[in-house]
C-alpha atoms as a PDB file:
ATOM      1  CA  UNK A   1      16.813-138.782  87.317  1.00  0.00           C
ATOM      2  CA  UNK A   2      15.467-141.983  88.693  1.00  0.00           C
ATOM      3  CA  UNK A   3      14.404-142.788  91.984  1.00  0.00           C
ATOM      4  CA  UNK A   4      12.866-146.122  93.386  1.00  0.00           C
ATOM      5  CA  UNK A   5      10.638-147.005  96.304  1.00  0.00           C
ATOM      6  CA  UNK A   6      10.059-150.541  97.608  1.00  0.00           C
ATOM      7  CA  UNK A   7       6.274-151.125  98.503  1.00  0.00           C
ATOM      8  CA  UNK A   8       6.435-153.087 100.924  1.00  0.00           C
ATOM      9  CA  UNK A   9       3.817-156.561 101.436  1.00  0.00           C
ATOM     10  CA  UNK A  10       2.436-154.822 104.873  1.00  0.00           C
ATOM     11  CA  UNK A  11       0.983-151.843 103.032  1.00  0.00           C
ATOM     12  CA  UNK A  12      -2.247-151.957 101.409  1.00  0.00           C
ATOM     13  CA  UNK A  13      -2.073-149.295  99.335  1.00  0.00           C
ATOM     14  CA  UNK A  14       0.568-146.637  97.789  1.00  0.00           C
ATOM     15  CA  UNK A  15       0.405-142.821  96.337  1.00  0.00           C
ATOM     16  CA  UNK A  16       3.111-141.337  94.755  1.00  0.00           C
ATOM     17  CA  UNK A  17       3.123-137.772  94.526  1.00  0.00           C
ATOM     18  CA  UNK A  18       5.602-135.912  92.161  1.00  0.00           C
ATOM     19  CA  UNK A  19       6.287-132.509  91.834  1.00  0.00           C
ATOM     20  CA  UNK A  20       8.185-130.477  88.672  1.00  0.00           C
ATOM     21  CA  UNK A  21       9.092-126.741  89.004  1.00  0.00           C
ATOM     22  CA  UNK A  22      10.260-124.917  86.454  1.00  0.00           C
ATOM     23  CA  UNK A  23      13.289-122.824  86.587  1.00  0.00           C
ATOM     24  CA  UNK A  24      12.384-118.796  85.420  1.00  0.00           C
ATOM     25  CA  UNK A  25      13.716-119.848  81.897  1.00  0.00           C
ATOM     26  CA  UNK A  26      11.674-122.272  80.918  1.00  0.00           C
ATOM     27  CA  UNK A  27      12.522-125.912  79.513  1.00  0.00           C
ATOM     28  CA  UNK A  28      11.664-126.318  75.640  1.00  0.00           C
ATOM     29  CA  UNK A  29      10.522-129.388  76.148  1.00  0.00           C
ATOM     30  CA  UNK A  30       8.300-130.380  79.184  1.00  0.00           C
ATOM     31  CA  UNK A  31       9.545-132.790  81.786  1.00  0.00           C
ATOM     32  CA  UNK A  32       7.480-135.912  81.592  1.00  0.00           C
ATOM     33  CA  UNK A  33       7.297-138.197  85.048  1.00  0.00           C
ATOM     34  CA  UNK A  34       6.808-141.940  84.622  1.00  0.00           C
ATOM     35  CA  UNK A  35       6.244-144.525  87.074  1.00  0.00           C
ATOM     36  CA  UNK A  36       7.554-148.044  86.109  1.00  0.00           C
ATOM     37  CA  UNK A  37       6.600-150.831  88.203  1.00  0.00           C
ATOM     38  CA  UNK A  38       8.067-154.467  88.876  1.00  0.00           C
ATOM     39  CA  UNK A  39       7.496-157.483  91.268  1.00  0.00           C
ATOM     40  CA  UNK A  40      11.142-158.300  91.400  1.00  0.00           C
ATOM     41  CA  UNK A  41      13.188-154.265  91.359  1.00  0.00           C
ATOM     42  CA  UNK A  42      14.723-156.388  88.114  1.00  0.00           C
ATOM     43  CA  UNK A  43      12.312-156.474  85.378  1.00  0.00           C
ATOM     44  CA  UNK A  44      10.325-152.844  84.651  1.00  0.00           C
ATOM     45  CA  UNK A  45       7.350-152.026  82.956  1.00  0.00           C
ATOM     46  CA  UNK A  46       5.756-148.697  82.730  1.00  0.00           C
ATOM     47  CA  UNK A  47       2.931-148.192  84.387  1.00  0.00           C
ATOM     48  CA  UNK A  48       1.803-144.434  83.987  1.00  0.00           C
ATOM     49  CA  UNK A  49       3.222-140.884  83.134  1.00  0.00           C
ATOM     50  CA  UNK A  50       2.270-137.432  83.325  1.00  0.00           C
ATOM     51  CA  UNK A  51       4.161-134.065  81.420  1.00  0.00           C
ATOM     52  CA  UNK A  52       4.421-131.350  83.393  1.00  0.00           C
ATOM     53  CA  UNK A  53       4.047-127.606  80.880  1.00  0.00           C
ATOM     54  CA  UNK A  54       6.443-125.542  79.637  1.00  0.00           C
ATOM     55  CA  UNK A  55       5.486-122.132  81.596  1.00  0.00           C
ATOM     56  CA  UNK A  56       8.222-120.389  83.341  1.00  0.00           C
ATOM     57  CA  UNK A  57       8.374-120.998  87.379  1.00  0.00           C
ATOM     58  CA  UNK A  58       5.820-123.279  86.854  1.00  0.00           C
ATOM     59  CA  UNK A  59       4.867-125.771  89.563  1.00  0.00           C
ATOM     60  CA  UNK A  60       3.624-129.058  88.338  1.00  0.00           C
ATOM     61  CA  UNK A  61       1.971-131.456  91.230  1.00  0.00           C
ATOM     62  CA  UNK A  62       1.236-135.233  90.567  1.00  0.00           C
ATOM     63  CA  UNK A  63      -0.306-138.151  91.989  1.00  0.00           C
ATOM     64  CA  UNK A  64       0.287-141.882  90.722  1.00  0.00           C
ATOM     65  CA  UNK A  65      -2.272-144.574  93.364  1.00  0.00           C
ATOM     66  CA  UNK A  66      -0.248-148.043  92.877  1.00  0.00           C
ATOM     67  CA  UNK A  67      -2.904-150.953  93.859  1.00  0.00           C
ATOM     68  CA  UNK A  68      -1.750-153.410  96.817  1.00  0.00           C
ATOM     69  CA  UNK A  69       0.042-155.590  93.647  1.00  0.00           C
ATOM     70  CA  UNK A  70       2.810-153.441  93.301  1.00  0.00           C
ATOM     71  CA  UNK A  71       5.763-154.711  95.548  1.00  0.00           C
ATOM     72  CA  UNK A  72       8.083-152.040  93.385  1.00  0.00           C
ATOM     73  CA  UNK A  73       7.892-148.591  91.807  1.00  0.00           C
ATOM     74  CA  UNK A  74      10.577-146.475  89.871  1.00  0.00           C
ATOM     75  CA  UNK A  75       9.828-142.446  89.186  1.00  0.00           C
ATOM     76  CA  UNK A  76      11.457-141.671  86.603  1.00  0.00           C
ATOM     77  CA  UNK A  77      12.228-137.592  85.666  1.00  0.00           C
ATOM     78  CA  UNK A  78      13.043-136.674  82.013  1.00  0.00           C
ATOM     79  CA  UNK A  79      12.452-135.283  78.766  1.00  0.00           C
ATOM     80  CA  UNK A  80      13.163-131.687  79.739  1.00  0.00           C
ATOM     81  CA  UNK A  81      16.019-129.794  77.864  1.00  0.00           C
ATOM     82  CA  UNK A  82      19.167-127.807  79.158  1.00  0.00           C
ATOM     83  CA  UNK A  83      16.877-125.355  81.035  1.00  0.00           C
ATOM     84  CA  UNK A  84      16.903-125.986  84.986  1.00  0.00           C
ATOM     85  CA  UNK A  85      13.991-128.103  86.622  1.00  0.00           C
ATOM     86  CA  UNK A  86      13.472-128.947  90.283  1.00  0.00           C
ATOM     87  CA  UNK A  87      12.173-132.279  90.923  1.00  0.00           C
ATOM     88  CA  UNK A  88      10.480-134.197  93.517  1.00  0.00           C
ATOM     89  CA  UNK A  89       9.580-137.723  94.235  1.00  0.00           C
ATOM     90  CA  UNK A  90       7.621-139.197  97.879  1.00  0.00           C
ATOM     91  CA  UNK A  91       5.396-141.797  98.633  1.00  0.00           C
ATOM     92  CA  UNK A  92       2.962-142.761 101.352  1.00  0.00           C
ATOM     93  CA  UNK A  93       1.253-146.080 102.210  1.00  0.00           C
ATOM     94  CA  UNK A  94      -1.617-146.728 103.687  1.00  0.00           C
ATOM     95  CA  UNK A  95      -0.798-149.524 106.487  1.00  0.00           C
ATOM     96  CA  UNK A  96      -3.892-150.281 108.210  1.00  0.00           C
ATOM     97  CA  UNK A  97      -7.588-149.897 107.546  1.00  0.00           C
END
């Protein structure tokens, strides 16, 4: 699963906050969350990841701070197998000091 936020010029600064849960079987392989970054949403480069653990009904929480370069970010969700996992992607900017 792949979701992408613009970061928009205006904003000085961005946190992305993730969040993995576990389904009450759990996956056999962890679900890892990257964030890939780009200055034109064309181009993408990872720029950090995280794995979430294998424990059943496990809740996995995440932060990713993005400097005021960034003018795009990409969260990207995988690596888990057939087992269920709830995912969950937001971001907040920081618009004036």
């Amino acid at each position: 699963m792949t979701t992408s936020f613009k970061l928009f010029w205006e904003s000085y600064y961005a946190t992305i906050l993730a969040k993995v849960t576990n389904g009450t079987t759990p996956p056999t392989l962890p679900c890892a969350v990257t964030v890939n970054v780009s200055s034109d949403a064309a181009t993408w480069r990872q720029y950090a990841q995280q794995t979430a653990g294998l424990a059943a009904s496990g809740v996995y929480s995440m932060a990713f701070d993005l400097p005021p370069s960034i003018m795009y970010a990409q969260v990207v969700f995988s690596g888990n197998t057939a087992q269920a996992v709830t995912v969950e992607a937001l971001v907040e900017y920081v618009t004036g000091i």
